[in-house]
N, C-alpha and C. Protein backbone atom coordinates (compact mmCIF):
# COMPACT_ATOMS: atom_id res chain seq x y z
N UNK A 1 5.30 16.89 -10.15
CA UNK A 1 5.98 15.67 -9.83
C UNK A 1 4.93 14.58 -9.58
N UNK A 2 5.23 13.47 -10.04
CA UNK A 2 4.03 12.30 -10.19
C UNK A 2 4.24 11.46 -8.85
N UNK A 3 3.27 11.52 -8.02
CA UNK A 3 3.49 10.27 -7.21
C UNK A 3 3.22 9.25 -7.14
N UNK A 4 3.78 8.40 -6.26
CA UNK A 4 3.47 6.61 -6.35
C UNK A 4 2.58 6.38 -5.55
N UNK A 5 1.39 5.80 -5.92
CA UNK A 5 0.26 5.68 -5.12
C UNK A 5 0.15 4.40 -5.04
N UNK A 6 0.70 3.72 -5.27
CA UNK A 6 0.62 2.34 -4.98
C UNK A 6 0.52 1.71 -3.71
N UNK A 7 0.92 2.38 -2.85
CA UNK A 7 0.86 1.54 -1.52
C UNK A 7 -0.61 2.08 -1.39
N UNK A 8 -0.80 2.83 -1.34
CA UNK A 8 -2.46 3.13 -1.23
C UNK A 8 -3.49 2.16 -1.70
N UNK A 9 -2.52 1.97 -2.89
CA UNK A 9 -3.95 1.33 -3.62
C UNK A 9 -3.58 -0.31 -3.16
N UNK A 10 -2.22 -0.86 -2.79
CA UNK A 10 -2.68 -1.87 -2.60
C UNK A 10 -3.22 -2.15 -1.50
N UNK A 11 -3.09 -1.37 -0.11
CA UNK A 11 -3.57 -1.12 1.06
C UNK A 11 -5.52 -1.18 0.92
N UNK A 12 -5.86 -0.66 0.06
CA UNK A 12 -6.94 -0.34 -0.51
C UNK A 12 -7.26 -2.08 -0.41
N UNK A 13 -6.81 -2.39 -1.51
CA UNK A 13 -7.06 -3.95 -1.90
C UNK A 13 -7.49 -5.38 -1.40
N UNK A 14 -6.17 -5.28 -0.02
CA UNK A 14 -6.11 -5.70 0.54
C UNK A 14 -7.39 -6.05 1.76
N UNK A 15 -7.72 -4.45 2.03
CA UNK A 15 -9.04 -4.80 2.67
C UNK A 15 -10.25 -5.32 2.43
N UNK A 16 -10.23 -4.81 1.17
CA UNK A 16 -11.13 -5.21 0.23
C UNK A 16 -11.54 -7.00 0.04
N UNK A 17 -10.06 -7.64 -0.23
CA UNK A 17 -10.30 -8.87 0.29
C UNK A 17 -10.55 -9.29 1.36
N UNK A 18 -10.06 -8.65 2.31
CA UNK A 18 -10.61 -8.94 4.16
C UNK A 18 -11.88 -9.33 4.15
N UNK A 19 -12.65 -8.27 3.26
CA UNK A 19 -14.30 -8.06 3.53
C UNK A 19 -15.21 -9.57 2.15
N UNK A 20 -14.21 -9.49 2.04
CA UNK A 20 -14.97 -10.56 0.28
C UNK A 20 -14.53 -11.77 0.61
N UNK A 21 -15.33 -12.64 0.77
CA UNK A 21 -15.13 -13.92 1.25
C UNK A 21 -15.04 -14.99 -0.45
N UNK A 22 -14.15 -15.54 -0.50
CA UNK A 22 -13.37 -16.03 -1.39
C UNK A 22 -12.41 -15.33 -2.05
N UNK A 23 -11.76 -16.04 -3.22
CA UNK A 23 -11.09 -15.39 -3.96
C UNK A 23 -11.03 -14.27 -4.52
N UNK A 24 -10.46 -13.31 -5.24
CA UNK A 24 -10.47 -11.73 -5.92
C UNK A 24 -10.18 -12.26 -7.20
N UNK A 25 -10.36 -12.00 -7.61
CA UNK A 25 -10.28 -11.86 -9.39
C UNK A 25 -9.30 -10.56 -9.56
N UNK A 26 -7.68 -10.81 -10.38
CA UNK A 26 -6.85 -9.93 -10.98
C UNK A 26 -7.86 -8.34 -11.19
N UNK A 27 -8.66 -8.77 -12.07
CA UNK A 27 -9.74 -7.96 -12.80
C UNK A 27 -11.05 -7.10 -11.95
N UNK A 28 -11.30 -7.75 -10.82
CA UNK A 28 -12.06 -6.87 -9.98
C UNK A 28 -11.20 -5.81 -8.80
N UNK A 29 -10.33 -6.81 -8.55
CA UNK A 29 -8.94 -6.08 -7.95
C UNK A 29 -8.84 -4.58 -9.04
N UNK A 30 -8.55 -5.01 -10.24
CA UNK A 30 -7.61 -3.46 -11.05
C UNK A 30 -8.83 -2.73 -10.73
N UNK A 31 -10.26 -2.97 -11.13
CA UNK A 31 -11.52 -2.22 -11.20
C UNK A 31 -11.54 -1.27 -9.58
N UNK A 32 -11.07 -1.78 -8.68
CA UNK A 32 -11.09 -0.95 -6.99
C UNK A 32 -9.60 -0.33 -7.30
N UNK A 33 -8.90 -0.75 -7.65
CA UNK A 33 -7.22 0.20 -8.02
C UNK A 33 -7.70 1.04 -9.05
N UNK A 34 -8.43 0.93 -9.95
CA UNK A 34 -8.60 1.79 -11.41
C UNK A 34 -7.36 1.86 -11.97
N UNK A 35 -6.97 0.33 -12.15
CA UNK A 35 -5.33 0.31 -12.85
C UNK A 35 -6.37 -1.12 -14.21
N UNK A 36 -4.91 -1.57 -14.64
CA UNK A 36 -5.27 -3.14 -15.70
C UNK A 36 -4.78 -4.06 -14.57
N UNK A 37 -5.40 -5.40 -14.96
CA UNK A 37 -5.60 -6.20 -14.20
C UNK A 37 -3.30 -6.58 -14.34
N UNK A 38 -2.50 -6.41 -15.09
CA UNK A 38 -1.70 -6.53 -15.48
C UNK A 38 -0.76 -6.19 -14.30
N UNK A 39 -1.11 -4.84 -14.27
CA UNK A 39 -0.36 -4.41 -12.84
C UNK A 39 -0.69 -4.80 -11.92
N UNK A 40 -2.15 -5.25 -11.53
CA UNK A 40 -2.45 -5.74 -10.38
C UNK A 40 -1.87 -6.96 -10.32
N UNK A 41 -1.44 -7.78 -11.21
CA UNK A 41 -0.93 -9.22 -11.07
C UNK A 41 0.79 -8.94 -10.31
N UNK A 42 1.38 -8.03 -11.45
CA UNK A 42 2.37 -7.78 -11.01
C UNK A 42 2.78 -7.27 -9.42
N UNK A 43 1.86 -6.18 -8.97
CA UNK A 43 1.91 -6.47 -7.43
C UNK A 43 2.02 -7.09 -6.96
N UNK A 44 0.95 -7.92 -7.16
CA UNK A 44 0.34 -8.83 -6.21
C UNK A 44 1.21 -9.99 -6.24
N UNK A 45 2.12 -9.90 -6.91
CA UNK A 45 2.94 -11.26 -7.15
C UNK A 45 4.41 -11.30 -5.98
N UNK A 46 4.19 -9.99 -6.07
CA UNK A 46 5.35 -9.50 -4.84
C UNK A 46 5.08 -9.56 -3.51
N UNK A 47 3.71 -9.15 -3.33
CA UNK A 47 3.20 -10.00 -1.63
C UNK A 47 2.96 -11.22 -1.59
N UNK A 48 3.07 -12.24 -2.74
CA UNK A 48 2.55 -13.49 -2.97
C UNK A 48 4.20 -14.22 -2.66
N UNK A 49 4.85 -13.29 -2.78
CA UNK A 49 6.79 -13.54 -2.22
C UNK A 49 7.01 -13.24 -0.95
N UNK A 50 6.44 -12.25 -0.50
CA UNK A 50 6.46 -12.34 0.62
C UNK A 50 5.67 -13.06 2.14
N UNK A 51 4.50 -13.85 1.44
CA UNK A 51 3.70 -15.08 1.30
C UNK A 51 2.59 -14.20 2.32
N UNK A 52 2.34 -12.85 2.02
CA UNK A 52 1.21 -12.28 2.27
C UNK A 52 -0.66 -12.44 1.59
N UNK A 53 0.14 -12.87 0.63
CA UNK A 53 -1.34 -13.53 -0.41
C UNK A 53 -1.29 -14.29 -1.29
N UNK A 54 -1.96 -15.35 -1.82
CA UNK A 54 -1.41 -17.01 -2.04
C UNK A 54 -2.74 -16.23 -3.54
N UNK A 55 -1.91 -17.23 -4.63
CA UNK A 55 -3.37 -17.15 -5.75
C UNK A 55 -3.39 -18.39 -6.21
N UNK A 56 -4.91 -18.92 -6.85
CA UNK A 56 -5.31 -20.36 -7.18
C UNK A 56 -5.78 -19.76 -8.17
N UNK A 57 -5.25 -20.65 -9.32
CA UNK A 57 -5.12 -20.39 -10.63
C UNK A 57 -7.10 -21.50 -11.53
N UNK A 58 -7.48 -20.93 -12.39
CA UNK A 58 -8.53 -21.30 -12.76
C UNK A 58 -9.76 -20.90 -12.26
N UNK A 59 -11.09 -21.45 -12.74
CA UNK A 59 -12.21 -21.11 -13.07
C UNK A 59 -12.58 -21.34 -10.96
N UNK A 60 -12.54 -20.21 -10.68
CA UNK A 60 -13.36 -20.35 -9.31
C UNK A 60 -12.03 -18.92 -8.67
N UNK A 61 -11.02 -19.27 -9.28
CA UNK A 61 -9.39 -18.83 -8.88
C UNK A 61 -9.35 -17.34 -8.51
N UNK A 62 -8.36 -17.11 -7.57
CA UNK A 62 -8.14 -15.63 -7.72
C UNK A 62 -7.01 -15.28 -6.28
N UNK A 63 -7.41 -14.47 -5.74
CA UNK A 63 -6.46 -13.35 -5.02
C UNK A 63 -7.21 -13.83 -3.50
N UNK A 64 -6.18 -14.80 -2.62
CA UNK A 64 -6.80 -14.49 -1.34
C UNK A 64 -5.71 -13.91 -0.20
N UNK A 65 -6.23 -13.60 0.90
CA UNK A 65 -4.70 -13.15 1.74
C UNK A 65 -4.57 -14.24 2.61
N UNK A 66 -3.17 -14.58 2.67
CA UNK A 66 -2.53 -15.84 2.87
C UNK A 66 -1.92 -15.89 4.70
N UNK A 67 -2.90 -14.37 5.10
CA UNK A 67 -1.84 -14.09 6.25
C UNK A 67 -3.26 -13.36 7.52
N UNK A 68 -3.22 -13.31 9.09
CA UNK A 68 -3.87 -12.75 9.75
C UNK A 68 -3.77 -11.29 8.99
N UNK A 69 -4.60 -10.64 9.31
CA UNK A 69 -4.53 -8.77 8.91
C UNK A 69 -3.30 -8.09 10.35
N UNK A 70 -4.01 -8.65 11.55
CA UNK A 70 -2.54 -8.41 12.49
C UNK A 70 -1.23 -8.71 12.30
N UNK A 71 -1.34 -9.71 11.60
CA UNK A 71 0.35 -9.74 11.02
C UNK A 71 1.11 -9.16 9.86
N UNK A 72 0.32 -8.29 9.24
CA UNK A 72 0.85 -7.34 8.25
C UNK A 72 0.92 -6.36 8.20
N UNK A 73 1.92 -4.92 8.29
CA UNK A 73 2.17 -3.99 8.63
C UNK A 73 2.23 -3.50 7.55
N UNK A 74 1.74 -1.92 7.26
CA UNK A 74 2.21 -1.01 6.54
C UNK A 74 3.68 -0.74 5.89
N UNK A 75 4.73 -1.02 6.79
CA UNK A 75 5.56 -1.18 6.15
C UNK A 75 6.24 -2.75 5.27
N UNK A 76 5.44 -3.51 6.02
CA UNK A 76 5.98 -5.03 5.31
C UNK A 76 4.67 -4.94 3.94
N UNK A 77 4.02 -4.19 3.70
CA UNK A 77 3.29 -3.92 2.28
C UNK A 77 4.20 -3.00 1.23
N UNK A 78 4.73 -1.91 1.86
CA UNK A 78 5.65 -1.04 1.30
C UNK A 78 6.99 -1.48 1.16
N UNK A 79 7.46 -2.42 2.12
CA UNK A 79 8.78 -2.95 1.32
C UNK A 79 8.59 -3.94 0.38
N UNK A 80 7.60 -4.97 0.26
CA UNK A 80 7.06 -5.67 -0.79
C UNK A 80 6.59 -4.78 -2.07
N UNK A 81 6.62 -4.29 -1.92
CA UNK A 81 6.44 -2.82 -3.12
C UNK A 81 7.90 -2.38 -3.60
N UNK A 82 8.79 -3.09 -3.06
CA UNK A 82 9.78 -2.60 -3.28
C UNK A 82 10.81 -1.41 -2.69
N UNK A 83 10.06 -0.91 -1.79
CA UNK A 83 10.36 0.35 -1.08
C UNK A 83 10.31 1.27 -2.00
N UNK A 84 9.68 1.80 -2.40
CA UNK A 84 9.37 2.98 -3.19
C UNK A 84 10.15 4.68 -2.50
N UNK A 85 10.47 5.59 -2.99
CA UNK A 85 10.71 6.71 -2.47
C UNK A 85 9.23 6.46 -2.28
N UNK A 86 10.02 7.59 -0.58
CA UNK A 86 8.95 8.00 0.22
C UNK A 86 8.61 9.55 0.15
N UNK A 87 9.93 10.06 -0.22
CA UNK A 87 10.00 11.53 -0.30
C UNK A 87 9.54 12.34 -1.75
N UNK A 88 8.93 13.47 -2.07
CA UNK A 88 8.95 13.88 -3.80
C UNK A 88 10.09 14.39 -4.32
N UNK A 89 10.54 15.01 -2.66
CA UNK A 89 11.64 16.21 -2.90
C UNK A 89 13.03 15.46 -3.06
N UNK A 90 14.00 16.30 -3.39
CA UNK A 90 15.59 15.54 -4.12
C UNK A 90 16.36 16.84 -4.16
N UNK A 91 17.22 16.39 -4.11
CA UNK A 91 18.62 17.25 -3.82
C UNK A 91 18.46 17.46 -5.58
N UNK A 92 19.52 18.69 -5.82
CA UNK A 92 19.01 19.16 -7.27
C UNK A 92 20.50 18.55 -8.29
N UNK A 93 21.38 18.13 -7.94
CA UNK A 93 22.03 17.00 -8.43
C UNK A 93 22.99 16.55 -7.29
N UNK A 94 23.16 14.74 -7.69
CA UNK A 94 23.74 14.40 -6.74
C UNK A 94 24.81 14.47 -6.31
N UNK A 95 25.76 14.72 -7.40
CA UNK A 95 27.04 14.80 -6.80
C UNK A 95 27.87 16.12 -7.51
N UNK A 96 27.96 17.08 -6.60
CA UNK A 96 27.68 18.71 -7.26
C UNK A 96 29.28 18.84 -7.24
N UNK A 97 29.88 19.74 -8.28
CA UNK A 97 31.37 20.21 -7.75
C UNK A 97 31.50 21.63 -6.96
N UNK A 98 30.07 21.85 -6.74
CA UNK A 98 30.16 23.38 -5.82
C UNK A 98 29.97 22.75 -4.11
N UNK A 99 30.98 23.57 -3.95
CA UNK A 99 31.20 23.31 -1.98
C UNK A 99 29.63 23.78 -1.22
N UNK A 100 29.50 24.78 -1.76
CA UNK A 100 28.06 24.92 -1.18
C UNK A 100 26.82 24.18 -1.50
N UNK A 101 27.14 23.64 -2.53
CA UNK A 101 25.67 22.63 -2.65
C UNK A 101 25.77 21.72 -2.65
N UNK A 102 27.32 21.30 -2.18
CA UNK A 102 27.56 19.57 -1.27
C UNK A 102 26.95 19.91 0.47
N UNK A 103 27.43 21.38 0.81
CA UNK A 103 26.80 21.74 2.04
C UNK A 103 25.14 21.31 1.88
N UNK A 104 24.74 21.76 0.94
CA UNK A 104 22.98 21.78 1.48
C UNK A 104 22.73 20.50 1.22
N UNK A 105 23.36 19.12 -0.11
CA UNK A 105 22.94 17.68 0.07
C UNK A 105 23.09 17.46 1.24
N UNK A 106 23.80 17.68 2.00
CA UNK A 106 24.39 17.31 3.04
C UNK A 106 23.67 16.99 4.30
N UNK A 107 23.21 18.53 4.71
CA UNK A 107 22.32 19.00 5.11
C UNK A 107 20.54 18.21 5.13
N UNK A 108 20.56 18.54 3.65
CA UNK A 108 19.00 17.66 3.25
C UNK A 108 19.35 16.01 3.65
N UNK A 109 19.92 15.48 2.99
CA UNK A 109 20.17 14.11 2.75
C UNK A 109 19.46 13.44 4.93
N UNK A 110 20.71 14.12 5.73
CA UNK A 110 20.27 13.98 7.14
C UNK A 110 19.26 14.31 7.40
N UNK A 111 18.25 15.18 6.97
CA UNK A 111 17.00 15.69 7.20
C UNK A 111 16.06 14.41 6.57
N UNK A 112 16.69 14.39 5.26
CA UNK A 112 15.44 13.16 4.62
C UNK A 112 15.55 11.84 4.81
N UNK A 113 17.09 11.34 5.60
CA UNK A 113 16.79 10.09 6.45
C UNK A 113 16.29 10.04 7.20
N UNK A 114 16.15 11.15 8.33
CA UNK A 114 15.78 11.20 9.45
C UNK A 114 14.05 11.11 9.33
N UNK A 115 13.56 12.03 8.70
CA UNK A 115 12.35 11.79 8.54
C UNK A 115 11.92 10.13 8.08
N UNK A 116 12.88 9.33 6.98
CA UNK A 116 12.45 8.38 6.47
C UNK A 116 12.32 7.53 7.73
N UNK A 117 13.24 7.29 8.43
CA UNK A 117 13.41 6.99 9.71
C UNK A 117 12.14 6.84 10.07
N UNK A 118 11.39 8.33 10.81
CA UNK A 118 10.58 8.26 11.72
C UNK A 118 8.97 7.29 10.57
N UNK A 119 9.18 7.74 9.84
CA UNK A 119 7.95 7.07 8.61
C UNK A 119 7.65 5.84 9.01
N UNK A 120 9.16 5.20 8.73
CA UNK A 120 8.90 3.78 8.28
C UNK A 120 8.77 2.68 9.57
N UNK A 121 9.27 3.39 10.58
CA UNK A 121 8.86 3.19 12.28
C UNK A 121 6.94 3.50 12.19
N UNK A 122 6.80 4.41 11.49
CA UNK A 122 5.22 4.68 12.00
C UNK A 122 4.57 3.50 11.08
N UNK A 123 5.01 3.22 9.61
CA UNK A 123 4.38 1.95 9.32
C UNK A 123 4.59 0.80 9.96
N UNK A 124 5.48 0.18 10.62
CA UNK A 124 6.09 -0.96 11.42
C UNK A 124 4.93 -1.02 12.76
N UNK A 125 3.96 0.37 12.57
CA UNK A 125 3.46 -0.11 14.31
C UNK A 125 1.90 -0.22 13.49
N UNK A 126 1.84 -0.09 12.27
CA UNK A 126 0.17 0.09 12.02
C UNK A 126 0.10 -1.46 10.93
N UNK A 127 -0.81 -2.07 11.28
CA UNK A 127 -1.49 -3.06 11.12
C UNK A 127 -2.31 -3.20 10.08
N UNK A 128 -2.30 -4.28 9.16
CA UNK A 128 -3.88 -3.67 8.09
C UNK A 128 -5.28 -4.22 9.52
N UNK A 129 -5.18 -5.25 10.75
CA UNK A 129 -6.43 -5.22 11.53
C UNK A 129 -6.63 -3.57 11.18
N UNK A 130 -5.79 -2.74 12.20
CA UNK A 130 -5.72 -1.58 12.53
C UNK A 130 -6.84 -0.72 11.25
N UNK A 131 -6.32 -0.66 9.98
CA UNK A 131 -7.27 -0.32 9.29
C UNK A 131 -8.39 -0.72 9.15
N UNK A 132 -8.26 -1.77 9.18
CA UNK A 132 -9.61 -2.82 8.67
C UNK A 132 -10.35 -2.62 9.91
N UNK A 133 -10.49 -1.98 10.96
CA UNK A 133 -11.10 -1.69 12.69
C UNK A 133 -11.70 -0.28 12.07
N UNK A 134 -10.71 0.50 11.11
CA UNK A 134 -11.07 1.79 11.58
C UNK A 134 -12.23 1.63 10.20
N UNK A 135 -11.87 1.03 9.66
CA UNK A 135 -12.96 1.14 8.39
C UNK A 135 -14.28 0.42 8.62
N UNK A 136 -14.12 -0.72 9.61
CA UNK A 136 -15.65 -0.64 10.32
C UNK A 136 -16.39 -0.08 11.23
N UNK A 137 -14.98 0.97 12.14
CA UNK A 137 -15.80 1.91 12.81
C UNK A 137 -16.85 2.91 12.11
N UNK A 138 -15.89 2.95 10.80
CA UNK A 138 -16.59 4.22 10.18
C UNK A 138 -17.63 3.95 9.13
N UNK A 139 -18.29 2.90 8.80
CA UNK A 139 -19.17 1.91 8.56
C UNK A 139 -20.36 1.95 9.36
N UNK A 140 -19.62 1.42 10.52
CA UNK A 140 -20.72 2.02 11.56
C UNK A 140 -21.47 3.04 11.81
N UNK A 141 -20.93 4.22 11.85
CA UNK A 141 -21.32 5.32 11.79
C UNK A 141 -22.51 5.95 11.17
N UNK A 142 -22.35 5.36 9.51
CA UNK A 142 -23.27 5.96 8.58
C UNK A 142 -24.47 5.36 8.51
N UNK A 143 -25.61 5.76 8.29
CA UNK A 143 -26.98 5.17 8.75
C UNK A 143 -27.36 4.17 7.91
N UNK A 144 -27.73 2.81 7.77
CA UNK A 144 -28.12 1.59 7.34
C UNK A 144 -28.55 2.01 6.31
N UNK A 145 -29.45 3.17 6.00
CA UNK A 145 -30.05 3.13 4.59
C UNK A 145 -28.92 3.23 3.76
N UNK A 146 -28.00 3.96 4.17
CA UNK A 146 -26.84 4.92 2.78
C UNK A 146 -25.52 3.72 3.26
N UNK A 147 -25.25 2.74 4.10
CA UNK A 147 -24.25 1.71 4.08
C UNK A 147 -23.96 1.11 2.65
N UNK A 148 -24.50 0.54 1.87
CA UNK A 148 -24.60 0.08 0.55
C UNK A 148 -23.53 0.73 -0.40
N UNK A 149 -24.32 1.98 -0.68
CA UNK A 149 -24.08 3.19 -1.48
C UNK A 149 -22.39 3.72 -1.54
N UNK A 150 -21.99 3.77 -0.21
CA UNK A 150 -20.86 4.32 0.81
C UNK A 150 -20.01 3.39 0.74
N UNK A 151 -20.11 1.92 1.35
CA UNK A 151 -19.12 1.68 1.52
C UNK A 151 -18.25 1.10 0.78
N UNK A 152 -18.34 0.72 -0.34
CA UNK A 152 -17.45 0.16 -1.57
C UNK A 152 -17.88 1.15 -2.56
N UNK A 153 -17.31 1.90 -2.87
CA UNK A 153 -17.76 2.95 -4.07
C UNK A 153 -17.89 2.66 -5.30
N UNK A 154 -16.82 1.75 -5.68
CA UNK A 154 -16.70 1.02 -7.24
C UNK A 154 -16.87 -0.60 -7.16
């Protein structure tokens, strides 16, 4: 089963601009996603709706974030994504004519709100600061010679 890694990667992105002072380029953006700059537009056009990141078009132009990092939550990135399933797993069809395997949707369905539930509460309390703190703690950490090397990989 294929998953959606997208919130990752735009989470990814995002910091990425935190740390890059000016604009992003579509194209250096896809190069840290390892997507085409195509999709990255298309994302990015959806936090640019939700007026999380503003773009200036032309020769200097690109991708900046339009918003504090404290004011953007994990989940206000993931519903700008559209809300993506969160889950891989799925009931094995939806609307069954066997009594027993309306029992187990049944069953699952309350299990996999409930969890969605607790998820999307845990993105609502995490912050991209929050990341963007932990990714200079851990920056910190590694010894000045190998910082370079480490901390932007691509």
């Amino acid at each position: 089963m294929k998953r959606d890694s997208r919130l990752s990667g735009v989470l990814h992105v995002l910091l990425h601009m935190a740390e890059h002072e000016g604009p992003s380029t579509s194209e250096s953006l896809a190069h840290a996603m390892q997507t085409n700059p195509v999709v990255v537009r298309r994302i990015m056009a959806g936090l640019r709706e939700r007026g999380f990141v503003r773009s200036e078009k032309g020769h200097g132009g690109g991708w900046t974030l339009a918003r504090d990092l404290e004011e953007i939550t994990l989940r206000d990135v993931y519903e700008a994504l559209g809300s993506p399933g969160l889950l891989a797993i799925g009931n094995r069809t939806e609307s069954p004519g066997c009594l027993v395997e309306q029992a187990v949707n049944a069953a699952l369905a309350d299990s996999f709100q409930e969890v969605e539930n607790v998820l999307l509460a845990r993105f609502g309390g995490i912050t991209l600061k929050t990341l963007h703190a932990d990714f200079h703690a851990r920056f910190a950490r590694i010894p000045r010679n190998n910082r370079k090397a480490v901390a932007h990989e691509h």
